[in-house]
N, C-alpha and C. Protein backbone atom coordinates (compact mmCIF):
# COMPACT_ATOMS: atom_id res chain seq x y z
N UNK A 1 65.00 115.07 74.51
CA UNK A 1 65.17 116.06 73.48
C UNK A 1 66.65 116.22 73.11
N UNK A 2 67.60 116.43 74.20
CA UNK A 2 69.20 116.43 74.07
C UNK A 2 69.58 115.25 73.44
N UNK A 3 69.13 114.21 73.66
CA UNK A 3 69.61 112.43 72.80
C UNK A 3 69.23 113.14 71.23
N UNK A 4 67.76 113.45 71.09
CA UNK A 4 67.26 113.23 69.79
C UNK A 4 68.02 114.31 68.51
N UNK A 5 68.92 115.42 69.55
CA UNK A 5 69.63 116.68 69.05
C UNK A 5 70.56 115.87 68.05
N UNK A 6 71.25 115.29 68.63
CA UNK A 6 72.58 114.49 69.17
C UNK A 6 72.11 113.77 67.94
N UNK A 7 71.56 112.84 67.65
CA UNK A 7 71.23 111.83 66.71
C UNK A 7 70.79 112.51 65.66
N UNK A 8 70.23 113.77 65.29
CA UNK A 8 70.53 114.54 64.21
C UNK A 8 72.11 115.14 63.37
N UNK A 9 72.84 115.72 64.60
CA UNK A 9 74.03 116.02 64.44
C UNK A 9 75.07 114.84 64.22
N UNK A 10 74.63 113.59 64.47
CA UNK A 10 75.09 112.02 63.87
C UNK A 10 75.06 112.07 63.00
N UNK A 11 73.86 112.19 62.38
CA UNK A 11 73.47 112.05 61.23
C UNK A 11 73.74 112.52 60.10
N UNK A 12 73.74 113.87 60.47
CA UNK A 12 74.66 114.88 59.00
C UNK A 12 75.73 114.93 59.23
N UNK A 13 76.72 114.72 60.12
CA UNK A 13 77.88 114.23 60.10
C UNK A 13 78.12 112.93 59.48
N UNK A 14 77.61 111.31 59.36
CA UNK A 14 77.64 110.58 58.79
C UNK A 14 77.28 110.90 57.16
N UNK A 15 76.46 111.50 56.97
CA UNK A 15 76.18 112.10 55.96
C UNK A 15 77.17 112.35 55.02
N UNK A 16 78.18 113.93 55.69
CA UNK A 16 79.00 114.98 55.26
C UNK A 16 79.89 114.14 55.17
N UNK A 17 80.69 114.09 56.62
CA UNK A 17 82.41 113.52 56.30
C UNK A 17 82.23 112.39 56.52
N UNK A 18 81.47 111.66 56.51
CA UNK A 18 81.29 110.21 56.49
C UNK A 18 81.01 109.79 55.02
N UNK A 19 80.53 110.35 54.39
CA UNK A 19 80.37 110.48 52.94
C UNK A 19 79.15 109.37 52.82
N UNK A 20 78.26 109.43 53.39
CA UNK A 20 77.05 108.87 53.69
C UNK A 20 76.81 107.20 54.00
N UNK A 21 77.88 106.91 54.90
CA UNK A 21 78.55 105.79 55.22
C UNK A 21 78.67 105.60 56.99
N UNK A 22 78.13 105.07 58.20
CA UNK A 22 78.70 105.07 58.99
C UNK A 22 79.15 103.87 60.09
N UNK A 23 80.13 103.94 59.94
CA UNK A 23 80.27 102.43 60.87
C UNK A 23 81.47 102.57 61.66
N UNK A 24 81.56 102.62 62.66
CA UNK A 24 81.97 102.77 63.74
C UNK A 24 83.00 101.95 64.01
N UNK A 25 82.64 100.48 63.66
CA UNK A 25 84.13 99.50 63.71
C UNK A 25 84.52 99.20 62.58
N UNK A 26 84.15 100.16 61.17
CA UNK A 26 85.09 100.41 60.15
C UNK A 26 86.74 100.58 60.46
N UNK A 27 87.45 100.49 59.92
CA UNK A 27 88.88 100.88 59.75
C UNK A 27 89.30 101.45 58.07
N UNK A 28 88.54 101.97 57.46
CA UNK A 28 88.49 102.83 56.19
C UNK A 28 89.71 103.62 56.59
N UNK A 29 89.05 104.49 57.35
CA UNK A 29 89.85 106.05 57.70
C UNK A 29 89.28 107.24 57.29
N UNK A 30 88.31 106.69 57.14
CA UNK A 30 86.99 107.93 57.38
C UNK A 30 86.81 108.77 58.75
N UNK A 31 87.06 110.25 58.70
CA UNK A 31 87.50 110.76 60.27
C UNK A 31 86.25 110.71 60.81
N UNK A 32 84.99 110.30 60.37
CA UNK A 32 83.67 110.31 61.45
C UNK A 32 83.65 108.76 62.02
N UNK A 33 84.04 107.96 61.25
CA UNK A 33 83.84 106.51 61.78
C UNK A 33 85.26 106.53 62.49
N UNK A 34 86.20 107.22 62.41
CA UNK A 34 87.54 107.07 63.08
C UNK A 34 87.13 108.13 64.79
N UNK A 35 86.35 109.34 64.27
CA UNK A 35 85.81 110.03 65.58
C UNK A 35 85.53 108.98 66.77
N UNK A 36 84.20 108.46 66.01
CA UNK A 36 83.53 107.55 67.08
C UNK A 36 83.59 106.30 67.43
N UNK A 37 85.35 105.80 67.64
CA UNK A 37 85.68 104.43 67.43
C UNK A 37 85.93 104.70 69.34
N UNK A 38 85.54 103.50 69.67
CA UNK A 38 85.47 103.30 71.46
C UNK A 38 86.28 101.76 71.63
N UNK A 39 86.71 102.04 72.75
CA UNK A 39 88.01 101.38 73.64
C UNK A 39 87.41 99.47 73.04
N UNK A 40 85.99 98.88 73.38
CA UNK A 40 85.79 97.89 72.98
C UNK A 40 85.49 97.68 71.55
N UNK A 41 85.76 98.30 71.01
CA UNK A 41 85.48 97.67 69.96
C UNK A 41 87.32 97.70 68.99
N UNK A 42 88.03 98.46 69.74
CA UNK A 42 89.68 98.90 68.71
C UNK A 42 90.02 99.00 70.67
N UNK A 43 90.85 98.01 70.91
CA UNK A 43 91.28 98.12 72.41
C UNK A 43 92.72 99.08 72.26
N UNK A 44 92.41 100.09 73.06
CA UNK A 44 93.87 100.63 72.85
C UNK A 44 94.16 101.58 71.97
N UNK A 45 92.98 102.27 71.09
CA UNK A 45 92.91 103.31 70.20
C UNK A 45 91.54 103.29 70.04
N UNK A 46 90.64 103.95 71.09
CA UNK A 46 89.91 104.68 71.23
C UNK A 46 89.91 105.95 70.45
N UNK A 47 88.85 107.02 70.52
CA UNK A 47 88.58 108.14 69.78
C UNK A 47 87.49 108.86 71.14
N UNK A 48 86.67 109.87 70.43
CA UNK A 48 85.61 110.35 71.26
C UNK A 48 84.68 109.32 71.55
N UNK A 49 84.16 108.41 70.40
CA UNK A 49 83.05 107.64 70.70
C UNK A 49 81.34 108.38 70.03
N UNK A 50 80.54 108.37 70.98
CA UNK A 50 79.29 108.77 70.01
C UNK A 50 78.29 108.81 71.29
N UNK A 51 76.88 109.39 70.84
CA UNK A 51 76.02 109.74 71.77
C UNK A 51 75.20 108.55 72.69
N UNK A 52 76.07 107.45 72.14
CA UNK A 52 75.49 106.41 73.43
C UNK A 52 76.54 105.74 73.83
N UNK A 53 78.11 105.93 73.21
CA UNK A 53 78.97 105.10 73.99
C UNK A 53 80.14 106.81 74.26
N UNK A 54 80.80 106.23 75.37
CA UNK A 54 82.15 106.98 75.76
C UNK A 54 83.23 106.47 75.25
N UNK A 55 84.04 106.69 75.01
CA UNK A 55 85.34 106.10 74.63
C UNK A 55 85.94 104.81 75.61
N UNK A 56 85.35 103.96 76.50
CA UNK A 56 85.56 103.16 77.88
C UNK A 56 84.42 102.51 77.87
N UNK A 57 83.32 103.09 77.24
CA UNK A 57 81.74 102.31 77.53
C UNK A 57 82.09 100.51 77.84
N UNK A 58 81.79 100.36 78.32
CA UNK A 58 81.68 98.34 78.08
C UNK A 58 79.77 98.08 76.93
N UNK A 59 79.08 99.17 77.57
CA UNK A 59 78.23 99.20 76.83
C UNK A 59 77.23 100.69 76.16
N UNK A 60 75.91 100.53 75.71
CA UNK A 60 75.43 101.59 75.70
C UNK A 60 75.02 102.28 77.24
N UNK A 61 75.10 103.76 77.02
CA UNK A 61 74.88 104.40 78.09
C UNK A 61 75.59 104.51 79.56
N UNK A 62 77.00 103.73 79.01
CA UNK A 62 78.05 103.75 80.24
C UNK A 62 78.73 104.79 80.46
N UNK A 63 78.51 106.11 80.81
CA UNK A 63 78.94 107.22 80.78
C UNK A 63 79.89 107.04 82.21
N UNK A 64 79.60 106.86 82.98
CA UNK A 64 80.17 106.32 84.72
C UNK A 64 80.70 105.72 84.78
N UNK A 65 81.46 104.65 83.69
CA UNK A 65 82.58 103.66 83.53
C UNK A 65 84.04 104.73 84.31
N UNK A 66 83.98 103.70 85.12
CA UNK A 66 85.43 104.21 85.99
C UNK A 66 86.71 103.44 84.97
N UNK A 67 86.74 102.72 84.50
CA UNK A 67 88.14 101.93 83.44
C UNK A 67 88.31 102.57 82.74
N UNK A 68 89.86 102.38 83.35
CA UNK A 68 90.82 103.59 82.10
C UNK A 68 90.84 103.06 81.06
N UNK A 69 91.32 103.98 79.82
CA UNK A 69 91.35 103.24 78.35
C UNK A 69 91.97 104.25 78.02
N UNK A 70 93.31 103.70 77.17
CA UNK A 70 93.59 104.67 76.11
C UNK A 70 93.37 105.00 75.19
N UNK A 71 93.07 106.29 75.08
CA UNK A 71 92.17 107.17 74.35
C UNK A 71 92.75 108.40 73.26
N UNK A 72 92.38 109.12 71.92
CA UNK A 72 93.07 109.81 71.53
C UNK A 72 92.04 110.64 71.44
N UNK A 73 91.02 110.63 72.75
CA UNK A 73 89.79 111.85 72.74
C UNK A 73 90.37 113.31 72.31
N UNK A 74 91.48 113.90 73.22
CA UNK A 74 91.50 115.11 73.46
C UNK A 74 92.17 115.61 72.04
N UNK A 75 92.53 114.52 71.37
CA UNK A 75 94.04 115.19 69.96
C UNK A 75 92.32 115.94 69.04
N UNK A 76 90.93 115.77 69.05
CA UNK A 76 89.85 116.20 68.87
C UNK A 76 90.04 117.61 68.63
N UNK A 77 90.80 118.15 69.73
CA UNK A 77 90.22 119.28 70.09
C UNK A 77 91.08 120.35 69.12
N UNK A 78 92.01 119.65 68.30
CA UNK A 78 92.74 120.42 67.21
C UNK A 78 92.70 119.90 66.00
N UNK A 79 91.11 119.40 65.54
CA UNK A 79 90.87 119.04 64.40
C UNK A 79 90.60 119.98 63.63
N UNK A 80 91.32 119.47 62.43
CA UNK A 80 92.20 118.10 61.40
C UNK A 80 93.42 117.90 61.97
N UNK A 81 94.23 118.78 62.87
CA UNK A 81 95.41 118.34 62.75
C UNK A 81 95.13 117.35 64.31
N UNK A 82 95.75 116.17 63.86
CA UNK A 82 95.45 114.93 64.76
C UNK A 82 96.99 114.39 65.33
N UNK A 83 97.52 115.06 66.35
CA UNK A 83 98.88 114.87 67.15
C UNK A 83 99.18 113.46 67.21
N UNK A 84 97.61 112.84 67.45
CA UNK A 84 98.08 111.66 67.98
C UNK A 84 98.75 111.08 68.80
N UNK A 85 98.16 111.62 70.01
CA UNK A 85 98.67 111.88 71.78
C UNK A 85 97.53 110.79 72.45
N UNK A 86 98.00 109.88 73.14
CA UNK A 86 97.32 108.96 73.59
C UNK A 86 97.10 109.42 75.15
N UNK A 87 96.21 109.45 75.81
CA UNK A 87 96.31 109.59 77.24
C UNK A 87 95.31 108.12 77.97
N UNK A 88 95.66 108.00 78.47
CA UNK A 88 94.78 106.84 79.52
C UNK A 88 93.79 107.64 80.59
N UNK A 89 92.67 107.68 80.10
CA UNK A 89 91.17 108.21 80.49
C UNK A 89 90.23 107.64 81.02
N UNK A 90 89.31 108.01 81.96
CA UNK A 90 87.99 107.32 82.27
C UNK A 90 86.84 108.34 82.36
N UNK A 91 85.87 108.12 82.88
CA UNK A 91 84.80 109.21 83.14
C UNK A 91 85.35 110.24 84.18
N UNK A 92 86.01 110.21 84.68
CA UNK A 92 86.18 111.25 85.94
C UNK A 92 87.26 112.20 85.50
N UNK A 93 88.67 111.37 84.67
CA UNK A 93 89.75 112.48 83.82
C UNK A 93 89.50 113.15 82.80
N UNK A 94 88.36 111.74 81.67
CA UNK A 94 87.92 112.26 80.68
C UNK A 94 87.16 113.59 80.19
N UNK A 95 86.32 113.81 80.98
CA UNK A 95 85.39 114.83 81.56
C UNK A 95 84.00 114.34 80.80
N UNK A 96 83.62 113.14 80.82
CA UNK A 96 82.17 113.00 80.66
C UNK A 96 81.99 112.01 81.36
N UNK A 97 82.38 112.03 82.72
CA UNK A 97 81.66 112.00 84.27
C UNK A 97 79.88 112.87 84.30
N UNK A 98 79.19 112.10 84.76
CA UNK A 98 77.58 112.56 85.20
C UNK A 98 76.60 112.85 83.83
N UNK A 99 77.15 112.19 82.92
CA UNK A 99 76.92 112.12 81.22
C UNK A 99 76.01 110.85 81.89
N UNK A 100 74.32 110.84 81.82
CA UNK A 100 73.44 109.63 82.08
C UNK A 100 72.39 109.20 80.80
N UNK A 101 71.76 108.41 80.89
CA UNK A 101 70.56 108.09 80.09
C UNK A 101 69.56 109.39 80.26
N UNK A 102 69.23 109.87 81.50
CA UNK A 102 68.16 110.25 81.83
C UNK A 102 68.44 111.64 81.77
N UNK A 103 70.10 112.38 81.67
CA UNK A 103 70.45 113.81 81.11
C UNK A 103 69.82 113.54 79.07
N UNK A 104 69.71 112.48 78.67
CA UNK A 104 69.10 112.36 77.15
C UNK A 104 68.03 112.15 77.07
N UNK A 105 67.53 111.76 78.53
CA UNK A 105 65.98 111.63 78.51
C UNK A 105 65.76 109.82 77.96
N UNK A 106 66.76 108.96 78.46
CA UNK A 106 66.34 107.98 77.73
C UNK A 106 66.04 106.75 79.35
């Protein structure tokens, strides 16, 4: 039920500030496809990522990835204004440590 939340709130976000567009390894500069850009796919400028990858994922549902990656998760937390503060993160600094398939029910 928590995954299927999650994939709604994707959705009208891709919608809204995505301007009904979403792609993830875009480089537009669209701030929803720039949100959810992760360590493999832009090495080294990471973002938050999205409800099946972490910003470190190697794949889907790697929430427990111990590899650091630098990340500009937390500059998030004063959006729009984007500092653009890089920190080197994993599941345990990041704080989505014990983030599983089966907390989404999948």
């Amino acid at each position: 039920m928590l995954e299927s939340y999650c994939h709604r709130i994707e959705s009208v976000l891709s919608l809204t500030v995505g301007k009904g567009v979403w792609d993830a390894k875009s480089k537009r500069g669209n701030p929803w496809d720039q949100f959810t850009r992760v360590d493999k796919d832009f090495p080294g400028e990471s973002e938050v990522g999205s409800v099946h990858c972490a910003p470190n994922s190697a794949d889907g549902y790697d929430w427990s990835n111990t590899n650091k990656v630098w990340t500009f998760a937390e500059d998030w937390l004063s959006y729009p204004n984007l500092p653009r503060h890089k920190k080197l993160l994993n599941a345990a600094t990041g704080g989505w440590e014990g983030i599983t398939a089966t907390t989404y029910g999948g």
